[in-house]
Protein backbone atom coordinates (compact mmCIF):
# COMPACT_ATOMS: atom_id res chain seq x y z
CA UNK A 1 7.54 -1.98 -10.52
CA UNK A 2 6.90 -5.80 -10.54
CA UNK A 3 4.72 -7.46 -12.97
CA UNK A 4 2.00 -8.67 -10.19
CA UNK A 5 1.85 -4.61 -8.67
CA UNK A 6 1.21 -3.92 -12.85
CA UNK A 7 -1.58 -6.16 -12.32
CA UNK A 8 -3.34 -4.50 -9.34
CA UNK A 9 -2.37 -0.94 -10.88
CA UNK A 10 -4.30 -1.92 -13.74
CA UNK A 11 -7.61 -3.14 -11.37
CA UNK A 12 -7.41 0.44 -9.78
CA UNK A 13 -7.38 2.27 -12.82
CA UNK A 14 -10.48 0.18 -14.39
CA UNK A 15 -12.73 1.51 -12.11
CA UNK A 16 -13.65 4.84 -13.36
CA UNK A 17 -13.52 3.12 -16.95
CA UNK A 18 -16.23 0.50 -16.31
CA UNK A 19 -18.03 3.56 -14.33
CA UNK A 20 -18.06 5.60 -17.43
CA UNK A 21 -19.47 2.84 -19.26
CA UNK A 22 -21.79 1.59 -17.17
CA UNK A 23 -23.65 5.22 -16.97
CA UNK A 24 -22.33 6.05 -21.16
CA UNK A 25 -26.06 5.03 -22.15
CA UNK A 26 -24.45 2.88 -25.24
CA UNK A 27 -25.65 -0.23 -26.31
CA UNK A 28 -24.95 -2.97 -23.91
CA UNK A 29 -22.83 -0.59 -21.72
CA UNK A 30 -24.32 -2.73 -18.83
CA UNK A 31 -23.06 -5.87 -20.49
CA UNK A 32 -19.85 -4.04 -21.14
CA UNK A 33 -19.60 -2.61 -17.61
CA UNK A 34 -19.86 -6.29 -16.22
CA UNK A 35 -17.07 -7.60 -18.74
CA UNK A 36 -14.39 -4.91 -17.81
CA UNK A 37 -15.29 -5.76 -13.55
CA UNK A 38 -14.80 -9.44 -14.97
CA UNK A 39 -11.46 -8.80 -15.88
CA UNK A 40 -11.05 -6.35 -12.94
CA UNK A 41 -11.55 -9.74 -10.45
CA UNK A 42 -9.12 -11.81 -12.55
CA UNK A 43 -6.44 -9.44 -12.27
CA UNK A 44 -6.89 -10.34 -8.27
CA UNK A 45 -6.06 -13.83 -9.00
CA UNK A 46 -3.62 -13.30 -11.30
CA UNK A 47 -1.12 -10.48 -9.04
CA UNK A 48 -1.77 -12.76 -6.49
CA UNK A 49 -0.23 -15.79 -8.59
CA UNK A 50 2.69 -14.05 -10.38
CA UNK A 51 3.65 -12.26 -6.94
CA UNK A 52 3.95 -15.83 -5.58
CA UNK A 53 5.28 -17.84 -8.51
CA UNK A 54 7.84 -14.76 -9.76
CA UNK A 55 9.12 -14.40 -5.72
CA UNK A 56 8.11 -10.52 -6.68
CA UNK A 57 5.53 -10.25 -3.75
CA UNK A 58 6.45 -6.75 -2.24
CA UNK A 59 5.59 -4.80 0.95
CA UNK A 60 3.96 -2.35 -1.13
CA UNK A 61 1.81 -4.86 -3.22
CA UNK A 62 0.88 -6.35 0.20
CA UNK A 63 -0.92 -2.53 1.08
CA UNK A 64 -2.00 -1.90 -1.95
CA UNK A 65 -3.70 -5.28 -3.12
CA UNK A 66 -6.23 -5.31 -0.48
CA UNK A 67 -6.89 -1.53 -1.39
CA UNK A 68 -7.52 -1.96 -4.83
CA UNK A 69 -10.19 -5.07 -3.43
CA UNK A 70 -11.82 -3.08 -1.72
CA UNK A 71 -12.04 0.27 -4.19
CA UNK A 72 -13.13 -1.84 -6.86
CA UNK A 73 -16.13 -3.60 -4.50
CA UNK A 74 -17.07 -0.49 -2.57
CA UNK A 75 -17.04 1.61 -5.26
CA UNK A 76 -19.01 -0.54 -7.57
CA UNK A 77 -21.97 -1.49 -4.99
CA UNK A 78 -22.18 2.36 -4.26
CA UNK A 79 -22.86 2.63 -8.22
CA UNK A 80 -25.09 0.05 -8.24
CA UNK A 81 -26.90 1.37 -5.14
CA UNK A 82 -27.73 4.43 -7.30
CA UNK A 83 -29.93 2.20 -9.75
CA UNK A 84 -30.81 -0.38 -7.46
CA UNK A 85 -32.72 2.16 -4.94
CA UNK A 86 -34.88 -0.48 -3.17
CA UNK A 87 -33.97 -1.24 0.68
CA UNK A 88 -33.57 -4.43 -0.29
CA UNK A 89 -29.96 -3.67 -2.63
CA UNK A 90 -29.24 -1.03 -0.17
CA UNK A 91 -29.33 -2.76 3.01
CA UNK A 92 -26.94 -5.96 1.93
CA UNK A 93 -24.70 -3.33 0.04
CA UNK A 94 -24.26 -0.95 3.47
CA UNK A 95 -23.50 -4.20 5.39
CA UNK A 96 -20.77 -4.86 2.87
CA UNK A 97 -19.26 -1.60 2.82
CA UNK A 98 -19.49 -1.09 6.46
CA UNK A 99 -17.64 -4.61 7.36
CA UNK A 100 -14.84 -3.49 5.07
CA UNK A 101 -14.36 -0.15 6.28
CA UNK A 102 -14.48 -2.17 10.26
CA UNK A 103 -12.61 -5.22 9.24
CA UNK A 104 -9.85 -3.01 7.38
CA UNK A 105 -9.51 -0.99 10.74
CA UNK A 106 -9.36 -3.93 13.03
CA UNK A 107 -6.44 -5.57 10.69
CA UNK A 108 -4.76 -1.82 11.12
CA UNK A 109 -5.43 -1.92 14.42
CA UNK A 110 -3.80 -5.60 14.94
CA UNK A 111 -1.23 -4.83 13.14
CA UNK A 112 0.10 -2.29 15.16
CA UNK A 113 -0.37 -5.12 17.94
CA UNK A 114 2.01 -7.24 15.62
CA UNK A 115 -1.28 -9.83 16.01
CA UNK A 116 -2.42 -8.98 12.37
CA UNK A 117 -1.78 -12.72 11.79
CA UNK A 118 -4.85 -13.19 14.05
CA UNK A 119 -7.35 -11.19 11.34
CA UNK A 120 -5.96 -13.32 8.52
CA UNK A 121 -8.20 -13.70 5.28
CA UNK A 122 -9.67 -17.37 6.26
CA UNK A 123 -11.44 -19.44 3.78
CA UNK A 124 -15.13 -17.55 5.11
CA UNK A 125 -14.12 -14.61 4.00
CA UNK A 126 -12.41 -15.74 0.25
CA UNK A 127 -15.81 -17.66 0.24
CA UNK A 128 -17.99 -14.65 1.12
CA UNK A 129 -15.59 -12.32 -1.79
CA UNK A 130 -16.38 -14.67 -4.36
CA UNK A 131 -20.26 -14.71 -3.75
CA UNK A 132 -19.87 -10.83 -3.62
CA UNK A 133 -18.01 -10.67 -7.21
CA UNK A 134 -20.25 -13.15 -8.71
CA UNK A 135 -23.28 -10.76 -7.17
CA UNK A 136 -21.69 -7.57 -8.51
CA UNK A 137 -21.15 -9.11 -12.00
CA UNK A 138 -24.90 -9.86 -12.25
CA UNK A 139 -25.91 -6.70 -11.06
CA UNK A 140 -24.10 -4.61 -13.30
CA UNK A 141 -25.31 -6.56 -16.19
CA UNK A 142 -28.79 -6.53 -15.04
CA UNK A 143 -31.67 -3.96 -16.08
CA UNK A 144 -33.10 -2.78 -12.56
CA UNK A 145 -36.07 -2.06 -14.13
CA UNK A 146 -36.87 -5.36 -15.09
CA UNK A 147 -37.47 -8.95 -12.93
CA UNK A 148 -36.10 -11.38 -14.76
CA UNK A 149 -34.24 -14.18 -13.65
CA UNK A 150 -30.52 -12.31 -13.84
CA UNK A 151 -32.05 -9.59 -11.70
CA UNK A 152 -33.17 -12.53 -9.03
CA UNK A 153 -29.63 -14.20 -9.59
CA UNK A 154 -28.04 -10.96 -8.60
CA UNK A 155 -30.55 -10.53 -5.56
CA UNK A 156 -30.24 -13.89 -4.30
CA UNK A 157 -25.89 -13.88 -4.48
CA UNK A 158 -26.16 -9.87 -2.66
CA UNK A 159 -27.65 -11.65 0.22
CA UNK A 160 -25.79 -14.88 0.71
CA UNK A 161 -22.38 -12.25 0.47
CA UNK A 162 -24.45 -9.79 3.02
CA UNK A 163 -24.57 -13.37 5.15
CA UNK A 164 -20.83 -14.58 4.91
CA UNK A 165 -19.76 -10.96 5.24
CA UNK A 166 -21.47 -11.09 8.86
CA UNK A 167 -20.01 -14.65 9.40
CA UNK A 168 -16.67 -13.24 8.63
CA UNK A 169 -16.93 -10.02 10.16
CA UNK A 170 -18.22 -11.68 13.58
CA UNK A 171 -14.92 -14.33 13.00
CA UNK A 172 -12.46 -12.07 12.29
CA UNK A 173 -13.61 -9.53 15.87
CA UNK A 174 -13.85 -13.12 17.88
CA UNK A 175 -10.18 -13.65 16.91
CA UNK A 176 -9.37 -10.34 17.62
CA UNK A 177 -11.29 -9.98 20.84
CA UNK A 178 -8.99 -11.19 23.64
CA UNK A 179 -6.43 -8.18 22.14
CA UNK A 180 -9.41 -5.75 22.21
CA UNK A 181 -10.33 -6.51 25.52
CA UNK A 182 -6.68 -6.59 26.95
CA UNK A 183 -6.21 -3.02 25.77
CA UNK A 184 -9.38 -1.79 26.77
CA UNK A 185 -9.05 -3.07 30.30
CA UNK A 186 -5.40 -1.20 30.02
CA UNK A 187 -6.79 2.04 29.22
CA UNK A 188 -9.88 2.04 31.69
CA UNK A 189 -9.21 4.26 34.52
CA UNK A 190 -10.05 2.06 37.45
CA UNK A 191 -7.26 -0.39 35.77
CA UNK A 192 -4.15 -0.40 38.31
């Protein structure tokens, strides 16, 4: 095991710890909660550098890096849409969860075209991760019960990621589309 898959081992295994925090009910567990995701997003960063700069990047820290992204994100705005009941958490949340769950798919999907180099991470969607960490930090530290100007901080960052995660999404399926389409015309039945 390399150094940099250590890294995204260790992002894996701290989502059921800042889960057990978050819900433990002890003094500043949300505060807590947020600190341990903190770290959680700078172990990203940090596989990601020591894969490159060590020459350790792997086949199987190329699968399992985006999977422990998207755990740690999908998990965490499931959580938080268990406090944060109001259509107005959930909707932005769903949209998130529901472009990863497509664009992951689509990349599969490309890949067995050998075109995954067509659903690339671009600079929209490192953009659209960063506003959706900085969102979920906020969140978790912020009482739901309470407006206060974390809470709007929070609301405000869910819905510029909700935006760039549509931006992406609808990027990512445009470069992908003249594949889609080629196959689909393949497999119609009126296709000769």
């Amino acid at each position: 095991m390399t150094i940099a898959t250590f890294f995204t081992i260790l992002r894996v295994l701290a989502i059921p710890v800042f889960i057990v925090i978050y819900y433990s009910g002890i003094p500043g567990a949300r505060l807590i909660a947020s600190g341990i995701f903190i770290l959680a997003c700078l172990t990203d960063w940090l596989d990601g550098y020591l894969a490159r700069k060590l020459d350790q990047c792997s086949k199987f820290g190329a699968f399992l890096d985006p999977v422990a992204d998207k755990l740690l994100v999908t998990v965490s705005l499931v959580m938080l849409a268990a406090n944060f009941t109001s259509p107005w958490f959930v909707a932005p949340a769903a949209i998130m969860v529901a472009r990863e769950i497509l664009i992951s798919a689509l990349r599969e999907w490309m890949s067995a075209q050998q075109q995954r180099d067509k659903v690339a991470v671009g600079w929209i969607g490192k953009v659209k991760t960063t506003a959706q960490m900085l969102a979920i930090i906020i969140l978790l530290a912020a009482n739901p019960d309470s407006v206060n100007f974390l809470l709007i901080s929070g609301y405000i960052l869910i819905y510029i990621a909700a935006v760039l995660t549509l931006w992406s999404m609808f990027s990512y399926l445009k470069n992908a589309w003249p594949s889609l389409r080629r196959d689909i015309k393949n497999k119609s039945p009126e296709s000769p």
